[in-house]
PDB file of N, CA and C in Angstrom:
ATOM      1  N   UNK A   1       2.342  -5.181 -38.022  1.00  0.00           N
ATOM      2  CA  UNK A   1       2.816  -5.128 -36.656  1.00  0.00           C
ATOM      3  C   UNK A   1       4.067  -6.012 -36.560  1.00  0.00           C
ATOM      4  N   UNK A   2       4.933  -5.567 -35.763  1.00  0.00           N
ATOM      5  CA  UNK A   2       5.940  -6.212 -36.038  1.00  0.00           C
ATOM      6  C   UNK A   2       6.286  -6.253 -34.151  1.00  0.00           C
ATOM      7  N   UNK A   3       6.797  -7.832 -34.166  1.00  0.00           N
ATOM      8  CA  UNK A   3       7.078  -8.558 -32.337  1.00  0.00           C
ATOM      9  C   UNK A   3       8.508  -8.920 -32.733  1.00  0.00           C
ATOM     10  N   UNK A   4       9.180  -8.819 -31.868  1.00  0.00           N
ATOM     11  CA  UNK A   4      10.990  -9.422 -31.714  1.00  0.00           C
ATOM     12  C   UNK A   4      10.437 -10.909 -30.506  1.00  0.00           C
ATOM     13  N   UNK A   5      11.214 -11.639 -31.179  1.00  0.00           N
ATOM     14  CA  UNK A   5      11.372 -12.933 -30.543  1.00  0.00           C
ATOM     15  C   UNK A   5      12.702 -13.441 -29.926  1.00  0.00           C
ATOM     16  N   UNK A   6      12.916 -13.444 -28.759  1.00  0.00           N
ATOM     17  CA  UNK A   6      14.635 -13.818 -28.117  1.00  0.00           C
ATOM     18  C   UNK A   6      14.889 -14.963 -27.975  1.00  0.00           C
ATOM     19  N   UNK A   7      15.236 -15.817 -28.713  1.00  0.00           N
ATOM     20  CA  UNK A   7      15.772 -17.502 -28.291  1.00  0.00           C
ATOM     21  C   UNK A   7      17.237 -17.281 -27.900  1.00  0.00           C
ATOM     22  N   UNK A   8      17.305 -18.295 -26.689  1.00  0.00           N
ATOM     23  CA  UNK A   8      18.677 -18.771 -26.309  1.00  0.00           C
ATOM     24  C   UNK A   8      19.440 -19.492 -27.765  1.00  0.00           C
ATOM     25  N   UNK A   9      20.563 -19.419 -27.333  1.00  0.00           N
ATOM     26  CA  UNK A   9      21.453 -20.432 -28.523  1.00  0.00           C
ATOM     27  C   UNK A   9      21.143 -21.596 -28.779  1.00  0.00           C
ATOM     28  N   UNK A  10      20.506 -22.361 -27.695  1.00  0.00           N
ATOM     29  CA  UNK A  10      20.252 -23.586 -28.182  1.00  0.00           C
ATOM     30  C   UNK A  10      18.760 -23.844 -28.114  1.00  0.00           C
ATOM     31  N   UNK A  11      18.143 -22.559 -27.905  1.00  0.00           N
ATOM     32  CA  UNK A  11      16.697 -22.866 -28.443  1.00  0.00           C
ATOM     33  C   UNK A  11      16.648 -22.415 -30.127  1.00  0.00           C
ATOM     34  N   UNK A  12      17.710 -21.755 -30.658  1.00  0.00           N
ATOM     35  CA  UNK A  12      17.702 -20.868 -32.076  1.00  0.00           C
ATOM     36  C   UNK A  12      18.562 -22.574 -32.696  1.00  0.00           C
ATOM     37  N   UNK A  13      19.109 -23.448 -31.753  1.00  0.00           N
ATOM     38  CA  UNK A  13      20.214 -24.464 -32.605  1.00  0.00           C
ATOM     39  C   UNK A  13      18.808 -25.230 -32.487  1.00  0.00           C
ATOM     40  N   UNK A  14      18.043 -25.898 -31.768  1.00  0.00           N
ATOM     41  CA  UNK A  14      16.594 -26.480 -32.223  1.00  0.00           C
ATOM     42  C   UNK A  14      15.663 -26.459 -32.977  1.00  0.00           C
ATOM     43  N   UNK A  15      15.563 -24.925 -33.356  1.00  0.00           N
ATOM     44  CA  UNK A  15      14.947 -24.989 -33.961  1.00  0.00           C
ATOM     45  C   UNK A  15      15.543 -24.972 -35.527  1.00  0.00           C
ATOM     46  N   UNK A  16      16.968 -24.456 -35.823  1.00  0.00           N
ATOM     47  CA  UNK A  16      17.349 -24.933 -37.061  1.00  0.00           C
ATOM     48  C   UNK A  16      17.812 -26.229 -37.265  1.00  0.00           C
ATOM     49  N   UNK A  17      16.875 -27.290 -36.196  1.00  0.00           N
ATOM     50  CA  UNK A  17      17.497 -28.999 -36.868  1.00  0.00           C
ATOM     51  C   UNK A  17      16.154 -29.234 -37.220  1.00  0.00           C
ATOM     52  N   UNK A  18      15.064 -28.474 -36.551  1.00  0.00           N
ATOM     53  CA  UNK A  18      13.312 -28.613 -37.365  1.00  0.00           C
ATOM     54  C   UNK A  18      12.635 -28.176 -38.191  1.00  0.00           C
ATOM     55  N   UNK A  19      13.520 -26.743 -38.671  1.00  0.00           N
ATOM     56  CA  UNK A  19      13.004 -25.758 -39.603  1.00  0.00           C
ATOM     57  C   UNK A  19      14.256 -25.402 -40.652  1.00  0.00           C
ATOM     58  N   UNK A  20      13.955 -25.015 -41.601  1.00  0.00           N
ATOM     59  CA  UNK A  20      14.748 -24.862 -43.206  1.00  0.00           C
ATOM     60  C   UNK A  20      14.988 -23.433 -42.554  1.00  0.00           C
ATOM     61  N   UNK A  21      14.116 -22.268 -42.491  1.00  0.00           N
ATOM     62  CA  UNK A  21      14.558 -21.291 -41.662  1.00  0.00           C
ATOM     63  C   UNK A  21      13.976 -20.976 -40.852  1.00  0.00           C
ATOM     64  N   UNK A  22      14.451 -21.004 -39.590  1.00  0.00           N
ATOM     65  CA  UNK A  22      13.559 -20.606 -38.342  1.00  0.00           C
ATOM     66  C   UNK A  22      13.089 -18.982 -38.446  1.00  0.00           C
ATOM     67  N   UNK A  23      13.447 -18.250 -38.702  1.00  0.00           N
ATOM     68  CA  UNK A  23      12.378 -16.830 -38.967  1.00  0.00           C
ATOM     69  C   UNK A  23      11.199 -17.293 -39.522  1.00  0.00           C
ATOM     70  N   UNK A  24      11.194 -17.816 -41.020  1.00  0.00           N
ATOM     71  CA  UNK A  24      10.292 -18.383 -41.452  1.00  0.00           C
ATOM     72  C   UNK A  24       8.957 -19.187 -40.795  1.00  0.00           C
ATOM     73  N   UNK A  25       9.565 -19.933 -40.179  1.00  0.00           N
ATOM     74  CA  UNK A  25       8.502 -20.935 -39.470  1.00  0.00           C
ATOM     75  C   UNK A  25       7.891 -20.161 -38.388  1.00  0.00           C
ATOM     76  N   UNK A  26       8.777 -19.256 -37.813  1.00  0.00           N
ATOM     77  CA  UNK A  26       7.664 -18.313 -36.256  1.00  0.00           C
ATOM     78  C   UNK A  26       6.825 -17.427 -37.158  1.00  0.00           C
ATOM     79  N   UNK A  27       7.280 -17.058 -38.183  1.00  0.00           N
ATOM     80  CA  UNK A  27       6.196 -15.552 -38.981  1.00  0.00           C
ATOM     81  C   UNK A  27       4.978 -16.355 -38.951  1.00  0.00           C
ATOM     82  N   UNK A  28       5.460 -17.705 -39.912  1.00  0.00           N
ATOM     83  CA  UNK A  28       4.505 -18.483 -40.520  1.00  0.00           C
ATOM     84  C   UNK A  28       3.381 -19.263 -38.903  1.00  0.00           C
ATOM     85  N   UNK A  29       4.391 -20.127 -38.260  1.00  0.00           N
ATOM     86  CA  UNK A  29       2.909 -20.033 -37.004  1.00  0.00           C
ATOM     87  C   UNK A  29       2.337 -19.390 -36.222  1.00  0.00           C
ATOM     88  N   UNK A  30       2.583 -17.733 -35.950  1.00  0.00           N
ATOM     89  CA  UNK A  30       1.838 -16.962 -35.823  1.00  0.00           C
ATOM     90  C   UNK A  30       0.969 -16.348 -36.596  1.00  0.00           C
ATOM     91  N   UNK A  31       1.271 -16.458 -38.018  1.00  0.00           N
ATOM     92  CA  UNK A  31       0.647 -15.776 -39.288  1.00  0.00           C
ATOM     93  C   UNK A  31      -0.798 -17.435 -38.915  1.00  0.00           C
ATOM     94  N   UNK A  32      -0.409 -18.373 -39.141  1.00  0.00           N
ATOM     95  CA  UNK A  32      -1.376 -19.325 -39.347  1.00  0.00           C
ATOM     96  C   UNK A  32      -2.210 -19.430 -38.250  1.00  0.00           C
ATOM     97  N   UNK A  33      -1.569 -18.952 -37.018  1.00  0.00           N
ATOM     98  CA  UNK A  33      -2.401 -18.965 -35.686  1.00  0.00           C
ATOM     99  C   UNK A  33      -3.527 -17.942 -35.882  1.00  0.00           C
ATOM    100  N   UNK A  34      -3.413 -16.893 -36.237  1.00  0.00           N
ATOM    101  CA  UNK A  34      -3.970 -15.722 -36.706  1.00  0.00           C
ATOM    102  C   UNK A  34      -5.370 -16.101 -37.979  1.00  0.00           C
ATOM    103  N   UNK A  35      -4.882 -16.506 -38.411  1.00  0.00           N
ATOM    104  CA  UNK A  35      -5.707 -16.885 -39.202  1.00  0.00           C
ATOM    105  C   UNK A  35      -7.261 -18.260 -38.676  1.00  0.00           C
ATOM    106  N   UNK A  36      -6.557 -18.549 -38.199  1.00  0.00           N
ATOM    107  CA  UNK A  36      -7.666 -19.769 -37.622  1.00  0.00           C
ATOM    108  C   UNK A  36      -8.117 -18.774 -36.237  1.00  0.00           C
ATOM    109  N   UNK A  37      -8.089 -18.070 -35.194  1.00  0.00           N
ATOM    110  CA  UNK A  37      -8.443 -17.169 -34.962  1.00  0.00           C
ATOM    111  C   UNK A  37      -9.839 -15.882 -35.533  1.00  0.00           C
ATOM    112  N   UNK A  38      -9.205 -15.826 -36.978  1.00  0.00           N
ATOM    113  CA  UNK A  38     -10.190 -14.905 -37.421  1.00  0.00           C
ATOM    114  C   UNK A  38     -11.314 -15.635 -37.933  1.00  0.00           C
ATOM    115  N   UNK A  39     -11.243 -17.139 -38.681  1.00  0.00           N
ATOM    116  CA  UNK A  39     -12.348 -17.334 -38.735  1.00  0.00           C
ATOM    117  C   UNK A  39     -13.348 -17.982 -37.931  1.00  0.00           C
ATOM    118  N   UNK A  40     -12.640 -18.483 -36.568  1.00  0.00           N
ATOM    119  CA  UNK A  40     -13.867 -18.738 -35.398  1.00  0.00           C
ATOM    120  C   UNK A  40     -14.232 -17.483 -35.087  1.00  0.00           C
ATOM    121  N   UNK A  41     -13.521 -15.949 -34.888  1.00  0.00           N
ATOM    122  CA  UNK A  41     -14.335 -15.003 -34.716  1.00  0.00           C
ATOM    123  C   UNK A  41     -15.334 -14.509 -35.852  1.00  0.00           C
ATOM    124  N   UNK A  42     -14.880 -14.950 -36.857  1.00  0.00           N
ATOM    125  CA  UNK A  42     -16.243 -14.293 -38.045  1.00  0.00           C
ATOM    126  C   UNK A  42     -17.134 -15.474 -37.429  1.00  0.00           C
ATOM    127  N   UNK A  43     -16.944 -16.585 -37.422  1.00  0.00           N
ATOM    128  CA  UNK A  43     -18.205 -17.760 -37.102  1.00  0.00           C
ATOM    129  C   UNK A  43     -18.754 -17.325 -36.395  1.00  0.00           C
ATOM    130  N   UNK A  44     -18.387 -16.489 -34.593  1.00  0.00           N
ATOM    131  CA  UNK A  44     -19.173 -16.352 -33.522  1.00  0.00           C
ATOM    132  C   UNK A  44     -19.969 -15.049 -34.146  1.00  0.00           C
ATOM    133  N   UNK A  45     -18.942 -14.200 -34.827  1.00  0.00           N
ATOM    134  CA  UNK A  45     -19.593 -12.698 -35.161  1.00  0.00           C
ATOM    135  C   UNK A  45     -21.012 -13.135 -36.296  1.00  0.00           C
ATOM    136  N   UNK A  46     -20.865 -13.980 -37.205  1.00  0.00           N
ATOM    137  CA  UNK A  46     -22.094 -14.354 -37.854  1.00  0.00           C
ATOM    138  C   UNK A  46     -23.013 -14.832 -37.023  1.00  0.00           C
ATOM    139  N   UNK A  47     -22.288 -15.619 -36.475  1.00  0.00           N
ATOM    140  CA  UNK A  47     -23.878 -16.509 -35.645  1.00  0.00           C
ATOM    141  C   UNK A  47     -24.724 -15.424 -34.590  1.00  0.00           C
ATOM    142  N   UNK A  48     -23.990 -14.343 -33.982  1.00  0.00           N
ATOM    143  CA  UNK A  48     -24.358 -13.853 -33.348  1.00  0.00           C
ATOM    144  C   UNK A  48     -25.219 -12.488 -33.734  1.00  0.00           C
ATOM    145  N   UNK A  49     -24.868 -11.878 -34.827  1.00  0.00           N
ATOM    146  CA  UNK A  49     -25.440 -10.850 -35.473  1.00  0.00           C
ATOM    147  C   UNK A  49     -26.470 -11.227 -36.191  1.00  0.00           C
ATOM    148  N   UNK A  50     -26.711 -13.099 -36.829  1.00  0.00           N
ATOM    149  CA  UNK A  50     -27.909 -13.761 -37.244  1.00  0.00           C
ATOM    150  C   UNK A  50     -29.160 -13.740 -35.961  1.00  0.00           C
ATOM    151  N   UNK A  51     -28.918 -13.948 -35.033  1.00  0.00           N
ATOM    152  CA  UNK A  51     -29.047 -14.162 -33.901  1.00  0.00           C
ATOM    153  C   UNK A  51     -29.955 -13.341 -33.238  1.00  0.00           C
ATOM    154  N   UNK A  52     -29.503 -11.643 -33.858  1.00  0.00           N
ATOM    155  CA  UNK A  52     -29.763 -10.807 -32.795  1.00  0.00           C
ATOM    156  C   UNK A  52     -30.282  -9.673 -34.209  1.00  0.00           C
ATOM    157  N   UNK A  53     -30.330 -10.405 -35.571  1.00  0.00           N
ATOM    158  CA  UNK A  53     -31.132  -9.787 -36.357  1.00  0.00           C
ATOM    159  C   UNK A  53     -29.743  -8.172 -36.862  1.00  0.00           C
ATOM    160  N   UNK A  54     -28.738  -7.957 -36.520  1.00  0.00           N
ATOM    161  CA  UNK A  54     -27.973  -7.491 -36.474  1.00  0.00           C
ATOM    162  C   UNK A  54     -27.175  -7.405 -38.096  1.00  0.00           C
ATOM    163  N   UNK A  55     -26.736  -6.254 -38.591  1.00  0.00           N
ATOM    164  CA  UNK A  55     -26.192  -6.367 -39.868  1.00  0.00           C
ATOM    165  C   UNK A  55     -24.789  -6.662 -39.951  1.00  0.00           C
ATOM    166  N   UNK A  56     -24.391  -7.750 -40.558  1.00  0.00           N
ATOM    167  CA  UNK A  56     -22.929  -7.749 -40.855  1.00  0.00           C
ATOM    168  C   UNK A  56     -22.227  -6.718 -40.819  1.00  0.00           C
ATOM    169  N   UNK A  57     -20.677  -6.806 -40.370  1.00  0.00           N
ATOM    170  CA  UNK A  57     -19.941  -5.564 -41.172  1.00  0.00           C
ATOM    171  C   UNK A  57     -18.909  -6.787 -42.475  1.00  0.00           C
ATOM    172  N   UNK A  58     -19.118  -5.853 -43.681  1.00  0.00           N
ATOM    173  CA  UNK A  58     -18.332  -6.501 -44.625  1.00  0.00           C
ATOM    174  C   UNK A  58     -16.630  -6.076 -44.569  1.00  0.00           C
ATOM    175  N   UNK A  59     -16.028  -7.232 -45.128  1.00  0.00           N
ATOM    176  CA  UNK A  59     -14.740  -7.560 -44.763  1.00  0.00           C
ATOM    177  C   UNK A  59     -14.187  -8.181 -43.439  1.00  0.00           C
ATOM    178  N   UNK A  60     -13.551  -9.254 -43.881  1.00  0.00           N
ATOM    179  CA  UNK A  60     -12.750  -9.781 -42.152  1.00  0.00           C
ATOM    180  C   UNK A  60     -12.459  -8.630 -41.622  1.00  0.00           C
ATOM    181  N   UNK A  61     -11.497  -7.949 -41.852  1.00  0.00           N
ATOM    182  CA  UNK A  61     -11.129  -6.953 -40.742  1.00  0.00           C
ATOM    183  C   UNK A  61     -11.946  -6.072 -40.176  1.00  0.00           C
ATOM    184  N   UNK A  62     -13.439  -5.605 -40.730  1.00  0.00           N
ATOM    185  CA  UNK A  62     -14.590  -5.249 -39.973  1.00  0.00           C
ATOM    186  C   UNK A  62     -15.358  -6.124 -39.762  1.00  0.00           C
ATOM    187  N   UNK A  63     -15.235  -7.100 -39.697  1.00  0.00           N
ATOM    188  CA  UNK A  63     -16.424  -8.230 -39.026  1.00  0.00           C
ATOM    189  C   UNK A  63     -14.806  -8.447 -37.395  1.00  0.00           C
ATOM    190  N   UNK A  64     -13.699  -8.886 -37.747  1.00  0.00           N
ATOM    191  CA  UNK A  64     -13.019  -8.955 -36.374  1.00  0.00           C
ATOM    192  C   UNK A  64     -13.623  -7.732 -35.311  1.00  0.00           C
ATOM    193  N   UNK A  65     -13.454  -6.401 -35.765  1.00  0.00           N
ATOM    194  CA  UNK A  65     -13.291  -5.119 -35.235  1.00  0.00           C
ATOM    195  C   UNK A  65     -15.149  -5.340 -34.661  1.00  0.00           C
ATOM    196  N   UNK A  66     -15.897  -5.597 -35.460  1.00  0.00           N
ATOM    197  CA  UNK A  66     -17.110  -5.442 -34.904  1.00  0.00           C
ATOM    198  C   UNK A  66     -17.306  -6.617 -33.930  1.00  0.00           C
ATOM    199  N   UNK A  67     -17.069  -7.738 -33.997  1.00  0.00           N
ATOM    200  CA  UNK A  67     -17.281  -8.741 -32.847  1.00  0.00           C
ATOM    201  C   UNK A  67     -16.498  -8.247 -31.635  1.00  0.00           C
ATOM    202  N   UNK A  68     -15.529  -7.901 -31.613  1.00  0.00           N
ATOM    203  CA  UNK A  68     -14.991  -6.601 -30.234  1.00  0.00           C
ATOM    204  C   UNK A  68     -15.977  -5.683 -29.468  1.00  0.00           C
ATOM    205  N   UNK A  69     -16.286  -4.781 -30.803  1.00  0.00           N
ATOM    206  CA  UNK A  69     -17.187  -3.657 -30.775  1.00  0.00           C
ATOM    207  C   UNK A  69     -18.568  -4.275 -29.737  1.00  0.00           C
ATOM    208  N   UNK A  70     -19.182  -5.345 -30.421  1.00  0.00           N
ATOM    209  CA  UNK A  70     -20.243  -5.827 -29.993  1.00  0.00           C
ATOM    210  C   UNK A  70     -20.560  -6.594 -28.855  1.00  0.00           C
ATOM    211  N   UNK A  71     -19.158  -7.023 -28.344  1.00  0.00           N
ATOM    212  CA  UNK A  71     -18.973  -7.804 -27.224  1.00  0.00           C
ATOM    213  C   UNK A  71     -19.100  -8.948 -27.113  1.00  0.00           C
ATOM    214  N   UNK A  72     -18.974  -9.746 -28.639  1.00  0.00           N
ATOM    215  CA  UNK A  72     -19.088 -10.884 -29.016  1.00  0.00           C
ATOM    216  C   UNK A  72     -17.532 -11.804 -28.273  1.00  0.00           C
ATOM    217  N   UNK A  73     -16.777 -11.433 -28.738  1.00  0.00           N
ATOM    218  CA  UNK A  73     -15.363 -12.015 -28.007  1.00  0.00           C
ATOM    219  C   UNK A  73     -14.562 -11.127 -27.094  1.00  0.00           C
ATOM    220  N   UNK A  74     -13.745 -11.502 -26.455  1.00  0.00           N
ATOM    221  CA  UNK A  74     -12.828 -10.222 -25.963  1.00  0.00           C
ATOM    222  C   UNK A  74     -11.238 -10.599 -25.691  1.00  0.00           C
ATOM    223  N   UNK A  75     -10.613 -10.233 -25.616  1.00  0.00           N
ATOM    224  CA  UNK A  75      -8.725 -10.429 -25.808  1.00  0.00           C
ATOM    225  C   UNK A  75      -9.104 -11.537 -24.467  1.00  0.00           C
ATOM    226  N   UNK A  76      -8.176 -12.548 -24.903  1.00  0.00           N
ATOM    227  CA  UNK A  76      -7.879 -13.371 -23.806  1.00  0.00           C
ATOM    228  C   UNK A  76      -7.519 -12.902 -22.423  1.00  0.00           C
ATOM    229  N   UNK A  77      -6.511 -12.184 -22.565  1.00  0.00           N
ATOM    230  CA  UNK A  77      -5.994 -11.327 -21.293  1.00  0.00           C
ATOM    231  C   UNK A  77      -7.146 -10.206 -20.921  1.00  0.00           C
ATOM    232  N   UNK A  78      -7.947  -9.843 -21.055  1.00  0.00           N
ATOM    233  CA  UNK A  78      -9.483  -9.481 -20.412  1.00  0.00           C
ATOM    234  C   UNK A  78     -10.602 -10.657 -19.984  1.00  0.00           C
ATOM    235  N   UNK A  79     -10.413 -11.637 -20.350  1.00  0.00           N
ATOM    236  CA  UNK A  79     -11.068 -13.046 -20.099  1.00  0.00           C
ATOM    237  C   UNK A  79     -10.413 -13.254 -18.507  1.00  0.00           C
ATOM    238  N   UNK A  80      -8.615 -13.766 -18.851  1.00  0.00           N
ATOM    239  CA  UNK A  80      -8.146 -14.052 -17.849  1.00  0.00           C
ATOM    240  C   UNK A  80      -8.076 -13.422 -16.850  1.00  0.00           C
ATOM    241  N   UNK A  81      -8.481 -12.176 -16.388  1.00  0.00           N
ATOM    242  CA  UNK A  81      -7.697 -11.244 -15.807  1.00  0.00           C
ATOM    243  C   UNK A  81      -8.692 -11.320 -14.888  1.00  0.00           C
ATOM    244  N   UNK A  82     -10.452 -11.080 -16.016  1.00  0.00           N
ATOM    245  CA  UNK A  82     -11.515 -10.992 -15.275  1.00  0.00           C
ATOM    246  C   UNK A  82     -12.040 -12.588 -14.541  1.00  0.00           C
ATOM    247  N   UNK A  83     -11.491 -13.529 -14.660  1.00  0.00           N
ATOM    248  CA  UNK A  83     -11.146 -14.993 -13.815  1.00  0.00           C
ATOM    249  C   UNK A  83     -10.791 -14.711 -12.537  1.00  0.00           C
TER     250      UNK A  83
END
């Protein structure tokens, strides 16, 4: 999946006095955000399918897809919305 990111000039001049390359560093803290993400959802999706006697689905990307499925988590913006 691919997102475009728009910085002003001097938000793109900030971030090249903090980063070696700023492309680099946004892939990389969304890539790392993502990642810590998937494994509190495998944590809730285990605990909860232990829980409820329920069979794993094998692989992260079917254990994410099934904690959806199951109603274990739900997109933030369905959280917030329903607030």
């Amino acid at each position: 999946m691919n997102y475009t990111v728009t910085l002003t000039e001097t938000e793109k001049k900030a971030l090249e006095y903090v980063a070696y390359d700023p492309d680099e560093w946004i892939k990389s803290a969304a890539t790392n955000r993502a990642n810590k993400a998937i494994k509190e959802i495998i944590e809730k999706n285990t605990t909860y399918c232990n829980e409820k006697s329920i069979a794993i689905a094998v692989g992260q990307d079917a254990q994410v897809t099934q904690a959806y499925t199951l109603g274990v988590i739900q997109t933030a913006k369905a959280v917030q919305d329903a607030a």
